[in-house]
PDB file of N, CA and C in Angstrom:
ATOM      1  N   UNK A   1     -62.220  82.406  23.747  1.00  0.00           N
ATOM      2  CA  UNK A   1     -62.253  81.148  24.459  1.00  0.00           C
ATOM      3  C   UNK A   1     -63.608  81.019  25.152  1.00  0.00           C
ATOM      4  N   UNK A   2     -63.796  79.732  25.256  1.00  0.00           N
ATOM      5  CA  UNK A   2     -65.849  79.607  25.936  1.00  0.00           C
ATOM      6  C   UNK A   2     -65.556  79.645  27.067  1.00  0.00           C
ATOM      7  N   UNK A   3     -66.181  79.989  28.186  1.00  0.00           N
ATOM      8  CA  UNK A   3     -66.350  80.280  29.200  1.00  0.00           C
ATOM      9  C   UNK A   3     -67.145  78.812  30.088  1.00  0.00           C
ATOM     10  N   UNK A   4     -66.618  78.163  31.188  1.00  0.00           N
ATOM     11  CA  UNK A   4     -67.145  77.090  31.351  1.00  0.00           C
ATOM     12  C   UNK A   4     -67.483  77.583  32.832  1.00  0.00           C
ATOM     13  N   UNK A   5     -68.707  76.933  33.605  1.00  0.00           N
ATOM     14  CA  UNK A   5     -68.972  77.230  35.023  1.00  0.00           C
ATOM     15  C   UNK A   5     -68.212  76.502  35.903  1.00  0.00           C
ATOM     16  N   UNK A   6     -68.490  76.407  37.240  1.00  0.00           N
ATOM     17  CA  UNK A   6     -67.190  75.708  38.173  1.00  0.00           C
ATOM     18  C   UNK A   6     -67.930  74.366  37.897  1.00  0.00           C
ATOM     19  N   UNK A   7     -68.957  74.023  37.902  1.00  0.00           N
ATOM     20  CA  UNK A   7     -69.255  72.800  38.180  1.00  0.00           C
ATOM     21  C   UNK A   7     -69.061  71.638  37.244  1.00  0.00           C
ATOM     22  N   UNK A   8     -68.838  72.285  35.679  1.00  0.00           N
ATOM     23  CA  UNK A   8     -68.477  71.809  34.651  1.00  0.00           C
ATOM     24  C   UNK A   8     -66.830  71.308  35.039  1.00  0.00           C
ATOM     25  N   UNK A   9     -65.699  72.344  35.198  1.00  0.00           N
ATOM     26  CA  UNK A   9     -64.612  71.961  35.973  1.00  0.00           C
ATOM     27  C   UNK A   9     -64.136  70.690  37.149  1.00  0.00           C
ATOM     28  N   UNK A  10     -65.466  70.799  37.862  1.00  0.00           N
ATOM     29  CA  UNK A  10     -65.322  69.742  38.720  1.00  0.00           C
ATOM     30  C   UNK A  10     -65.772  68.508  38.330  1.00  0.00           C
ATOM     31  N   UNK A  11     -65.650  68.303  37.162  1.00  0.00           N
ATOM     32  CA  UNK A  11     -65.645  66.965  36.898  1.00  0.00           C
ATOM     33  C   UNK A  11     -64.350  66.256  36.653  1.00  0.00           C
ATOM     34  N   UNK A  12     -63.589  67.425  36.238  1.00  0.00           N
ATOM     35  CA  UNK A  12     -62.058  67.266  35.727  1.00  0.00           C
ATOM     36  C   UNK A  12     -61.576  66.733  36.844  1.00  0.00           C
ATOM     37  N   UNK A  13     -60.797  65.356  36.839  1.00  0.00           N
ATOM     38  CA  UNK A  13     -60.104  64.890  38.111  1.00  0.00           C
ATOM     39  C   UNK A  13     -58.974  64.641  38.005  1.00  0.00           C
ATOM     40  N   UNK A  14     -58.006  65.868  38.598  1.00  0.00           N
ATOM     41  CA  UNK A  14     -56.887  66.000  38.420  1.00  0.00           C
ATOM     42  C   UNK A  14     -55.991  65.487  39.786  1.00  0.00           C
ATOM     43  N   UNK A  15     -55.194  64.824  39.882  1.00  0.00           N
ATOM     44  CA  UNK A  15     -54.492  63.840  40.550  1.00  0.00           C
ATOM     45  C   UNK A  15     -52.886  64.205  40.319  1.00  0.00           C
ATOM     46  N   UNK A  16     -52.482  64.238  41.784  1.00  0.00           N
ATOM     47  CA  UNK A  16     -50.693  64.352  41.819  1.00  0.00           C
ATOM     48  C   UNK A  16     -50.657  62.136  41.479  1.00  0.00           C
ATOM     49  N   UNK A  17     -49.194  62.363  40.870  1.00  0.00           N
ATOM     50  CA  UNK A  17     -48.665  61.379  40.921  1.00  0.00           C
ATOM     51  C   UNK A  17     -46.904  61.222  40.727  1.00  0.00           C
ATOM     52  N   UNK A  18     -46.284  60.053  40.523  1.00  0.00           N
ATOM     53  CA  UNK A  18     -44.974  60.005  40.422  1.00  0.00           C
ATOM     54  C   UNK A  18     -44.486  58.782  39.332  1.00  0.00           C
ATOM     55  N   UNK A  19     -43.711  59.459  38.326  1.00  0.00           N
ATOM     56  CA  UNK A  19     -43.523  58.849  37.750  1.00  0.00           C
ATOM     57  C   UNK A  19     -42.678  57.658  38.160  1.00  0.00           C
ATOM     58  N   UNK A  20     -42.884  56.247  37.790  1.00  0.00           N
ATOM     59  CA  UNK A  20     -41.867  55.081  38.136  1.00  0.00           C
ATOM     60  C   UNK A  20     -41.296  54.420  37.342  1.00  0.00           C
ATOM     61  N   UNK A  21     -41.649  55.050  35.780  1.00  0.00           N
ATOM     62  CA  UNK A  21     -40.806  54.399  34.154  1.00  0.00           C
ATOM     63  C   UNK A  21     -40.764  55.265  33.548  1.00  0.00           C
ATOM     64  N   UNK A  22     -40.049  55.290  32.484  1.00  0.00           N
ATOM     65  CA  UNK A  22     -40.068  56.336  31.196  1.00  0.00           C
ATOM     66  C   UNK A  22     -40.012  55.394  30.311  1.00  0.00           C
ATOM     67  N   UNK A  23     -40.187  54.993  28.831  1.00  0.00           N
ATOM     68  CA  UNK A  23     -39.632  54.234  28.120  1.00  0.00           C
ATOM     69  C   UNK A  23     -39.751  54.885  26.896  1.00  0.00           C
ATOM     70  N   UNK A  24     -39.281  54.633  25.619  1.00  0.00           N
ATOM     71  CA  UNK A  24     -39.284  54.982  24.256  1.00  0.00           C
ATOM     72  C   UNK A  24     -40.172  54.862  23.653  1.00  0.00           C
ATOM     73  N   UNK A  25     -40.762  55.180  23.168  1.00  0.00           N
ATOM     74  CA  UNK A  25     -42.208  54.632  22.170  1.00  0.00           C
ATOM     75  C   UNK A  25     -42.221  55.321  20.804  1.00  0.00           C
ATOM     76  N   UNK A  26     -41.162  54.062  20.117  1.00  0.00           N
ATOM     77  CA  UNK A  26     -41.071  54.808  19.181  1.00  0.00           C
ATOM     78  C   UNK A  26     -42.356  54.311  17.737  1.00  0.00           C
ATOM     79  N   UNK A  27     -42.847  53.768  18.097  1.00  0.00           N
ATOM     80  CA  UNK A  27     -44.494  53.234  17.382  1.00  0.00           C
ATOM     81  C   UNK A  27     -45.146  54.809  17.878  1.00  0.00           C
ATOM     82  N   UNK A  28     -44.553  55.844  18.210  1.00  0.00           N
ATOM     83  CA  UNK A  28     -46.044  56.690  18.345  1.00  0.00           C
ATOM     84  C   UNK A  28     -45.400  57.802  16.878  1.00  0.00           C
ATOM     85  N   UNK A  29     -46.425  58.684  16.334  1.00  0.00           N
ATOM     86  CA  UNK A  29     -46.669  59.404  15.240  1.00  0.00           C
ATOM     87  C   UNK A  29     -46.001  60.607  15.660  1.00  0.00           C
ATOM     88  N   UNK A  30     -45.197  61.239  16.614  1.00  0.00           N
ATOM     89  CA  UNK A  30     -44.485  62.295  17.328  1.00  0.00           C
ATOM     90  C   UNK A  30     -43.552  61.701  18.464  1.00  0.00           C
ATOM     91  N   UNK A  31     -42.461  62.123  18.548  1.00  0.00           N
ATOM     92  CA  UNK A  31     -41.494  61.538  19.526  1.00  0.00           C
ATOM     93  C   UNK A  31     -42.016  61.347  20.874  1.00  0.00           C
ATOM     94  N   UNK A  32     -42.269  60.390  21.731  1.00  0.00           N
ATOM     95  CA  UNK A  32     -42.907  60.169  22.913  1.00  0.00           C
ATOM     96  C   UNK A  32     -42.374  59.285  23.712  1.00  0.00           C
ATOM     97  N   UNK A  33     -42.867  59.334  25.092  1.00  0.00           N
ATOM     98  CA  UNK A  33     -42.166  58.209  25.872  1.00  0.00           C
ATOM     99  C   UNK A  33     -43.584  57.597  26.079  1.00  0.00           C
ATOM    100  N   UNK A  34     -43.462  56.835  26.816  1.00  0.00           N
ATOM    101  CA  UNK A  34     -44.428  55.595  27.695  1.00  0.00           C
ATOM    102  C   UNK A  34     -44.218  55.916  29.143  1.00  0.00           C
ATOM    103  N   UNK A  35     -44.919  56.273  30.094  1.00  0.00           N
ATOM    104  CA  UNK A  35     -44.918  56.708  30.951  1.00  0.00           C
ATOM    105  C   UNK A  35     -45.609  55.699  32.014  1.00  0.00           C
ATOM    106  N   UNK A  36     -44.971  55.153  32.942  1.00  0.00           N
ATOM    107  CA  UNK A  36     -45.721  54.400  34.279  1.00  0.00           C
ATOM    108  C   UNK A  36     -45.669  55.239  35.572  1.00  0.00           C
ATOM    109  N   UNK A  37     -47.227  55.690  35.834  1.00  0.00           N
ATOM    110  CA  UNK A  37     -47.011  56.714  37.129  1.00  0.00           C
ATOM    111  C   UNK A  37     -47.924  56.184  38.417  1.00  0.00           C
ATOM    112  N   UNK A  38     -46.983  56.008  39.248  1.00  0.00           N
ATOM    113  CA  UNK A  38     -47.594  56.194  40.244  1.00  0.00           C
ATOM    114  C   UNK A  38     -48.893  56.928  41.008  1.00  0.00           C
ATOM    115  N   UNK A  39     -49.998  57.044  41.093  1.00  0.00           N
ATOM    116  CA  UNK A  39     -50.831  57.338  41.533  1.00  0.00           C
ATOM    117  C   UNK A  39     -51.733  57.147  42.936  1.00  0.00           C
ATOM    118  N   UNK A  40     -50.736  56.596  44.253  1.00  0.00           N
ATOM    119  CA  UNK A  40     -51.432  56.192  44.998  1.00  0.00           C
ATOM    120  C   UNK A  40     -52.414  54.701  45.018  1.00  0.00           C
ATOM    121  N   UNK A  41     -53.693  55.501  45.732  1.00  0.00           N
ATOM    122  CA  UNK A  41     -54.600  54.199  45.854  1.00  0.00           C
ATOM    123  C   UNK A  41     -55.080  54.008  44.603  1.00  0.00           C
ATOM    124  N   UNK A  42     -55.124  55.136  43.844  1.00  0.00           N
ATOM    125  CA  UNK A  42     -55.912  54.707  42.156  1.00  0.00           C
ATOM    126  C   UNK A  42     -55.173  53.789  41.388  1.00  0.00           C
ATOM    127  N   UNK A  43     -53.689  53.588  41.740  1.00  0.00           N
ATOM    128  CA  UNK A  43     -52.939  52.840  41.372  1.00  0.00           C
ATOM    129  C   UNK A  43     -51.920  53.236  40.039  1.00  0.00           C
ATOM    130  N   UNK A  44     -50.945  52.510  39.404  1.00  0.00           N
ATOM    131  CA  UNK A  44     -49.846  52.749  38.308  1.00  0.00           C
ATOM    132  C   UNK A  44     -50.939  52.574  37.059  1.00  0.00           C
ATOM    133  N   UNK A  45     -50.536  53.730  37.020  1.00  0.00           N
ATOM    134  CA  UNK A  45     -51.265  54.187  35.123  1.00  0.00           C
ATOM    135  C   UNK A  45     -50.540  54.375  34.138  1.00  0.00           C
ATOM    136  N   UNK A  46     -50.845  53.979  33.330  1.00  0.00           N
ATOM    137  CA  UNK A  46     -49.640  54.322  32.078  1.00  0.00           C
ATOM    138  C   UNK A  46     -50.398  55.602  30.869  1.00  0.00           C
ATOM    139  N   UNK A  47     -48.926  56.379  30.532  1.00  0.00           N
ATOM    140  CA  UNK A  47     -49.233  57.422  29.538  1.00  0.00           C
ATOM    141  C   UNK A  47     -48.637  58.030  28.899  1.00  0.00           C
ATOM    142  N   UNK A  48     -48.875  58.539  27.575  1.00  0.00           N
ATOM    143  CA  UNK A  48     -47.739  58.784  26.513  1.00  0.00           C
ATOM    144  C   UNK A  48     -47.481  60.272  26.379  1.00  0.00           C
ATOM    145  N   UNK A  49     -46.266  60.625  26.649  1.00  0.00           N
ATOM    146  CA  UNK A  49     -46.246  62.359  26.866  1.00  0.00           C
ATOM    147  C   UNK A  49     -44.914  62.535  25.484  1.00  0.00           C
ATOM    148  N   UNK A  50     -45.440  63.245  24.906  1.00  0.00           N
ATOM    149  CA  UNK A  50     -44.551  63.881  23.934  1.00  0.00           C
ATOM    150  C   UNK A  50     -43.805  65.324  24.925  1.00  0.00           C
ATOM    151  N   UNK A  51     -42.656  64.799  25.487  1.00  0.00           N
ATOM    152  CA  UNK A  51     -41.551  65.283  26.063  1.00  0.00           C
ATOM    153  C   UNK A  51     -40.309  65.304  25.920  1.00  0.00           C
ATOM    154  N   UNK A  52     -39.980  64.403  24.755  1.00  0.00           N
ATOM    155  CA  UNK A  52     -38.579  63.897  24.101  1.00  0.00           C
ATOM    156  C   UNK A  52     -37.647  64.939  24.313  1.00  0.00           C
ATOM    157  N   UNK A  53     -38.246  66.321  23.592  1.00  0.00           N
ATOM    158  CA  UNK A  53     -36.918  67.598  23.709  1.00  0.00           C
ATOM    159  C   UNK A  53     -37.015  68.261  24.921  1.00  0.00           C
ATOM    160  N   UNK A  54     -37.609  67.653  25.952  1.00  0.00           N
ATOM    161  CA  UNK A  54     -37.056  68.746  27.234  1.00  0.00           C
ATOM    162  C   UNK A  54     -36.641  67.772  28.445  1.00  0.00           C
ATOM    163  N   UNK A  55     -37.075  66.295  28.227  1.00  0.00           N
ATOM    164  CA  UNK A  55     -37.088  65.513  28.929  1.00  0.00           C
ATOM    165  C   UNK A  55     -36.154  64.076  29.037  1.00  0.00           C
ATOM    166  N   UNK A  56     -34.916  63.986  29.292  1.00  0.00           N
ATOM    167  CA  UNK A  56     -34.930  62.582  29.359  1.00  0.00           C
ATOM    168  C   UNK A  56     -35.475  61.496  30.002  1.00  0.00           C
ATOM    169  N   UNK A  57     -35.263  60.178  29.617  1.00  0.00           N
ATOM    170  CA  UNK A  57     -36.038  58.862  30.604  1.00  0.00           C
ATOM    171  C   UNK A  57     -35.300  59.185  31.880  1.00  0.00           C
ATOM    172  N   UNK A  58     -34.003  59.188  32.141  1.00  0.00           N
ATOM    173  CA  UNK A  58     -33.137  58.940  33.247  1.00  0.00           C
ATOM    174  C   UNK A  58     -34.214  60.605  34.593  1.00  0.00           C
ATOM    175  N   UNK A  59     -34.159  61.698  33.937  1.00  0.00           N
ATOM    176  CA  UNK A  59     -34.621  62.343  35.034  1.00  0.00           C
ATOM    177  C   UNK A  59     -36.005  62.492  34.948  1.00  0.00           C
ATOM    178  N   UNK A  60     -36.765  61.495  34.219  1.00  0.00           N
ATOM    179  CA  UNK A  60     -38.091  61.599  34.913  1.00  0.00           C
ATOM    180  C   UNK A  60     -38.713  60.982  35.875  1.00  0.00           C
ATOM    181  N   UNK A  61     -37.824  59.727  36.033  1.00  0.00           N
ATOM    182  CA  UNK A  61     -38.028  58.500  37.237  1.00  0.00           C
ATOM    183  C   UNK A  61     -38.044  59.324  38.436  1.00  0.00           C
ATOM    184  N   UNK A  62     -38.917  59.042  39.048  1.00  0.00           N
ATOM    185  CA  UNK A  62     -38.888  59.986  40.593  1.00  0.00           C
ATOM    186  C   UNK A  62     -39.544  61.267  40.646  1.00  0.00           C
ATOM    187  N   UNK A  63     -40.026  61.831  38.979  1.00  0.00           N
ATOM    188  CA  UNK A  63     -40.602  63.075  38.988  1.00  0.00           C
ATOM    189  C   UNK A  63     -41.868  63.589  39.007  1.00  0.00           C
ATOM    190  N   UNK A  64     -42.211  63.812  40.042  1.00  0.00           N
ATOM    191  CA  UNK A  64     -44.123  64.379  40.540  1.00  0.00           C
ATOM    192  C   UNK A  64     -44.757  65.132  39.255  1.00  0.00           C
ATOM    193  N   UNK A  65     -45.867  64.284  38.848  1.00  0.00           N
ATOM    194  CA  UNK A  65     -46.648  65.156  38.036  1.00  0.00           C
ATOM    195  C   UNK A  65     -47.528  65.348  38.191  1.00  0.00           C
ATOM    196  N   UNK A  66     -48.609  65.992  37.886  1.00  0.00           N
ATOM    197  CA  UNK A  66     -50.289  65.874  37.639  1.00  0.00           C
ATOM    198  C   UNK A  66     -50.781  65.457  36.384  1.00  0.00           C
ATOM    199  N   UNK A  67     -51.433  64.972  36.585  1.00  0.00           N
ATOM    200  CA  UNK A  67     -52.618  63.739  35.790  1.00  0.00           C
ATOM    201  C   UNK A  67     -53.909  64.043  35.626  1.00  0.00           C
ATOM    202  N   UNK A  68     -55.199  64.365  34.693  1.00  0.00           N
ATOM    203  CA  UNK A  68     -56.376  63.737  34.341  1.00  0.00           C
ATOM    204  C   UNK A  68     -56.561  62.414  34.636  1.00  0.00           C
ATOM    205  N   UNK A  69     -57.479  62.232  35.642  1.00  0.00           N
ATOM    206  CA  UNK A  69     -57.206  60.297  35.366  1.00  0.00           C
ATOM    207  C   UNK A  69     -58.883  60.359  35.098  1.00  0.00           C
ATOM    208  N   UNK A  70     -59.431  61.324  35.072  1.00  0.00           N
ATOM    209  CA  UNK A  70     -61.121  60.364  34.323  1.00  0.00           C
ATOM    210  C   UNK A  70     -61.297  61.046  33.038  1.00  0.00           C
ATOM    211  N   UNK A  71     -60.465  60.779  32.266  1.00  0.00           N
ATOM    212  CA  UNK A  71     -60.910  60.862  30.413  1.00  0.00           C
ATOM    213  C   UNK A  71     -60.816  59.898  29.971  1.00  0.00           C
ATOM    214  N   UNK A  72     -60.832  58.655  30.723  1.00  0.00           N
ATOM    215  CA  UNK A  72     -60.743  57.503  29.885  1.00  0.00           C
ATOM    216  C   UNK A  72     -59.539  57.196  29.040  1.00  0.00           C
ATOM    217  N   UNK A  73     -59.713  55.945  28.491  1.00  0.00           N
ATOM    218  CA  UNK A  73     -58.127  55.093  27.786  1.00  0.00           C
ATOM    219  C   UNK A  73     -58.234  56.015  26.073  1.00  0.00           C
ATOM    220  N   UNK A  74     -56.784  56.127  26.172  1.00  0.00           N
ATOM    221  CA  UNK A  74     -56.647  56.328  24.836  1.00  0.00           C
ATOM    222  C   UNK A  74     -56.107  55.660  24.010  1.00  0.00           C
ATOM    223  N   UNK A  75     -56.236  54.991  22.438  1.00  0.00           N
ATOM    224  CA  UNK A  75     -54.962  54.094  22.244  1.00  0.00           C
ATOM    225  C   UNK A  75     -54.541  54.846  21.093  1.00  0.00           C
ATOM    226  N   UNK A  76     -53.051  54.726  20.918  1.00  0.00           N
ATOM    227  CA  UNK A  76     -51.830  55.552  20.390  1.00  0.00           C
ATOM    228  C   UNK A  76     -51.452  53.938  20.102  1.00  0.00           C
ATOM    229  N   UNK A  77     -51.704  53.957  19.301  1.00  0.00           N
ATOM    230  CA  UNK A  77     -51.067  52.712  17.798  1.00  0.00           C
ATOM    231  C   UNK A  77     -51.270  51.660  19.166  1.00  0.00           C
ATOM    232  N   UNK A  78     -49.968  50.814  19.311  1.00  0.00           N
ATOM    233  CA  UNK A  78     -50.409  49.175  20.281  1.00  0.00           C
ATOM    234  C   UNK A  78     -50.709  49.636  21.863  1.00  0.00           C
ATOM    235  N   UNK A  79     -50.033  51.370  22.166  1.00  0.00           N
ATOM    236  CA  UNK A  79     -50.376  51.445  23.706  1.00  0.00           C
ATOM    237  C   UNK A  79     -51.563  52.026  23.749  1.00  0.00           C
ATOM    238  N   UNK A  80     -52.087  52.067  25.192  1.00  0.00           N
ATOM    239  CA  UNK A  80     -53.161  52.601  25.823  1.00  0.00           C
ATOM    240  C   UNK A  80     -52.724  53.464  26.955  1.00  0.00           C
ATOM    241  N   UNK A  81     -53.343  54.641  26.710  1.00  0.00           N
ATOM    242  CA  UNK A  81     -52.701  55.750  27.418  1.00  0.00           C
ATOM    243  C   UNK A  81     -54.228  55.647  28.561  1.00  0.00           C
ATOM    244  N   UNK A  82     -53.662  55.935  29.781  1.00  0.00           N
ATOM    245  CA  UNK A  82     -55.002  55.504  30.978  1.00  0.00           C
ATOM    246  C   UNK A  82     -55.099  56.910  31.680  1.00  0.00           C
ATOM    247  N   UNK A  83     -54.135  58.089  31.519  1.00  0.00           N
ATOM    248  CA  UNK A  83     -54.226  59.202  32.297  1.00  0.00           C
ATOM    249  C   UNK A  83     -53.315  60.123  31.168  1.00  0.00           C
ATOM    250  N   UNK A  84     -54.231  61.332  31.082  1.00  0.00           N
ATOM    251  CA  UNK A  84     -53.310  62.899  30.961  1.00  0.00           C
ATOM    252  C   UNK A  84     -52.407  63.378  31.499  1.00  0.00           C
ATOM    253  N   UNK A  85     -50.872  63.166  31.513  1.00  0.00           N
ATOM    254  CA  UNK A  85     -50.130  63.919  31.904  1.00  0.00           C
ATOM    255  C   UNK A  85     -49.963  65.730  31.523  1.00  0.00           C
ATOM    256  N   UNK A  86     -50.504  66.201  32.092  1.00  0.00           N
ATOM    257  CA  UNK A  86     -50.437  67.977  32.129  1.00  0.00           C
ATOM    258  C   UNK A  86     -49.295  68.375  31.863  1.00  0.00           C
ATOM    259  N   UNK A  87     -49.356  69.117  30.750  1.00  0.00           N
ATOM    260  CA  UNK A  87     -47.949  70.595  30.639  1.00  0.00           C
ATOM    261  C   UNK A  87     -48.152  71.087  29.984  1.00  0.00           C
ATOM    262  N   UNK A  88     -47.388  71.994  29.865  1.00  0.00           N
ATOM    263  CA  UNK A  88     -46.977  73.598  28.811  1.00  0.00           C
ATOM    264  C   UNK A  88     -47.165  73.653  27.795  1.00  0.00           C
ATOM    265  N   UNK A  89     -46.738  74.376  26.603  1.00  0.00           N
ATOM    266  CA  UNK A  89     -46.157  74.198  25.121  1.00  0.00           C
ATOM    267  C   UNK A  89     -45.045  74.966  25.406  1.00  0.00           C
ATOM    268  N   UNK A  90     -44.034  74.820  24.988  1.00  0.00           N
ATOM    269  CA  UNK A  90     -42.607  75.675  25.183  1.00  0.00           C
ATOM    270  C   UNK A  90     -42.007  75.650  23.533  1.00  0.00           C
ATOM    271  N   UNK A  91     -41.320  76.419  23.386  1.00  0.00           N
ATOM    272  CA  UNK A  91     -40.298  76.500  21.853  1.00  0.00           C
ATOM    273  C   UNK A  91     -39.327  75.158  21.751  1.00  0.00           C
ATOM    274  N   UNK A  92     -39.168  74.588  23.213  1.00  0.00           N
ATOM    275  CA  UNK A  92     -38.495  73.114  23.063  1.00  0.00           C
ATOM    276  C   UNK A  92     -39.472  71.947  22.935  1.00  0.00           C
ATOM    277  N   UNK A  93     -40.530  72.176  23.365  1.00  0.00           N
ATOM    278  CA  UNK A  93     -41.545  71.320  23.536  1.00  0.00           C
ATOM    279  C   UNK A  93     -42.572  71.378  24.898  1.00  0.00           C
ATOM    280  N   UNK A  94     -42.760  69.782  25.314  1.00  0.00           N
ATOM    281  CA  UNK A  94     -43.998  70.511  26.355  1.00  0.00           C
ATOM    282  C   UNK A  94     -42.911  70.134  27.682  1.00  0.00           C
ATOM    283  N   UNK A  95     -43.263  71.262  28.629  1.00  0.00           N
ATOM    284  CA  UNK A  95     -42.757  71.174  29.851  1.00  0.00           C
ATOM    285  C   UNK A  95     -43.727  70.915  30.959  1.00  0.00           C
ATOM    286  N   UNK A  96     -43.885  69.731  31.678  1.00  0.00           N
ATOM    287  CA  UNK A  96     -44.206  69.107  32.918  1.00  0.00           C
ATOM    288  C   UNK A  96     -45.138  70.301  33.604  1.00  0.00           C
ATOM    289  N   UNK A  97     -46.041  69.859  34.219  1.00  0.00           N
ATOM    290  CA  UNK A  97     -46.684  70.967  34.840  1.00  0.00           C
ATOM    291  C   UNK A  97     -46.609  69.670  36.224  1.00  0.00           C
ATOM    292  N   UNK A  98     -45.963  70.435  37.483  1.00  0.00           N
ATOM    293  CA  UNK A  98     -45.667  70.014  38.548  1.00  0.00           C
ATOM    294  C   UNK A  98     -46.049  70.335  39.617  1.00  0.00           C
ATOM    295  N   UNK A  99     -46.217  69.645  40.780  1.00  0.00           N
ATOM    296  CA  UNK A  99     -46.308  70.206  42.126  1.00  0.00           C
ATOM    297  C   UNK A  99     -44.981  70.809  42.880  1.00  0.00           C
ATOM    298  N   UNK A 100     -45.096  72.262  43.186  1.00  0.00           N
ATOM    299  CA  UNK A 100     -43.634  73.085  43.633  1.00  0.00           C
ATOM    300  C   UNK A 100     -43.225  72.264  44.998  1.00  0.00           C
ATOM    301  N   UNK A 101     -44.175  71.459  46.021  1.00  0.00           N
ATOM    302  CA  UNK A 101     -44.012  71.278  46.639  1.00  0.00           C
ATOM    303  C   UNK A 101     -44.013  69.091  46.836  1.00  0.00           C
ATOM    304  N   UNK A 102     -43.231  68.465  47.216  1.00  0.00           N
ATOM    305  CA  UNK A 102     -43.862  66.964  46.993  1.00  0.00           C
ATOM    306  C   UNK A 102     -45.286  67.090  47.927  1.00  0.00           C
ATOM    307  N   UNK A 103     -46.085  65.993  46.902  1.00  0.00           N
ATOM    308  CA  UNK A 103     -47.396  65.793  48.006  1.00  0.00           C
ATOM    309  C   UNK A 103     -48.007  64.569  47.821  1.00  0.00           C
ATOM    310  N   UNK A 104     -48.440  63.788  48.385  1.00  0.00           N
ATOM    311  CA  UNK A 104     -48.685  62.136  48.414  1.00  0.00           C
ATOM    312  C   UNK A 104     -49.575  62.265  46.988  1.00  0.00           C
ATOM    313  N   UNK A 105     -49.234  60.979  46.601  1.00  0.00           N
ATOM    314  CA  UNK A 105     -49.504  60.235  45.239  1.00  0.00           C
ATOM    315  C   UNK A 105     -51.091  60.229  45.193  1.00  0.00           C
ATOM    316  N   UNK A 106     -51.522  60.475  44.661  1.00  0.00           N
ATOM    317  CA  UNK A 106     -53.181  60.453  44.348  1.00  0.00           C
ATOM    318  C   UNK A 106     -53.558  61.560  44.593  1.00  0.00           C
ATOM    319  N   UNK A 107     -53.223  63.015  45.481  1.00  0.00           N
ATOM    320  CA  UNK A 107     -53.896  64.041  46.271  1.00  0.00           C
ATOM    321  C   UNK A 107     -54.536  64.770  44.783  1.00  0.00           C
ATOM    322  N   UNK A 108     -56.126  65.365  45.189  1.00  0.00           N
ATOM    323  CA  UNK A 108     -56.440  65.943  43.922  1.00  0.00           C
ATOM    324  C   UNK A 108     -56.502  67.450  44.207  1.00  0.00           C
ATOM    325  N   UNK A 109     -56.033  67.327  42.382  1.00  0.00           N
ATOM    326  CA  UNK A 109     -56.044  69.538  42.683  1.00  0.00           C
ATOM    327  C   UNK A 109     -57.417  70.285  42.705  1.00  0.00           C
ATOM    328  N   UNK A 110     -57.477  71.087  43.662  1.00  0.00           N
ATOM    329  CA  UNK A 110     -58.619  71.777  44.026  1.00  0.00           C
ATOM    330  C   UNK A 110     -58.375  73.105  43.404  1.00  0.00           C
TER     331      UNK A 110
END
């Protein structure tokens, strides 16, 4: 794996947020939802997380995640994905990478 310095890292702007939709998206090329998250002052971003097998819509509403929000828009067939939702790879799929603790919407990880 390449070895990157801190300052290269700190460009990465990683952001708590909360999810406030889940929806189906079934126009994407791998099972995915549509994601509307809360982010504070940066505001509701939308983003497509292939989470189908570990995740339903019903318990992600309300659920704190972390976000990339400066890689720019992505588009996935008619949506535009505006932030990275972060997680795992698991044998079920990807699992949420979360804050253990709640912490206001926008706070960035250091």
């Amino acid at each position: 794996m390449d070895q990157i310095d801190y300052s290269e890292f700190s460009k990465v702007d990683i952001r708590s947020g909360t999810i406030v939709s889940a929806e189906d998206f079934p126009e994407a090329k791998n099972p995915a939802y549509k994601l509307r998250i809360d982010l504070g002052y940066i505001g509701i971003k939308k983003s497509s997380a292939q989470i189908t097998g570990v995740y339903s819509k019903d318990e992600l509403v309300g659920k704190q995640v972390i976000c990339v929000v400066n890689l720019g828009n992505k588009k996935m067939g008619p949506f535009v994905s505006e932030v990275l939702t972060i997680g795992f790879d698991s044998d079920k799929g990807v699992v949420l990478a979360v804050p253990d603790k709640k912490v206001q919407n926008g706070k960035k990880l250091f």
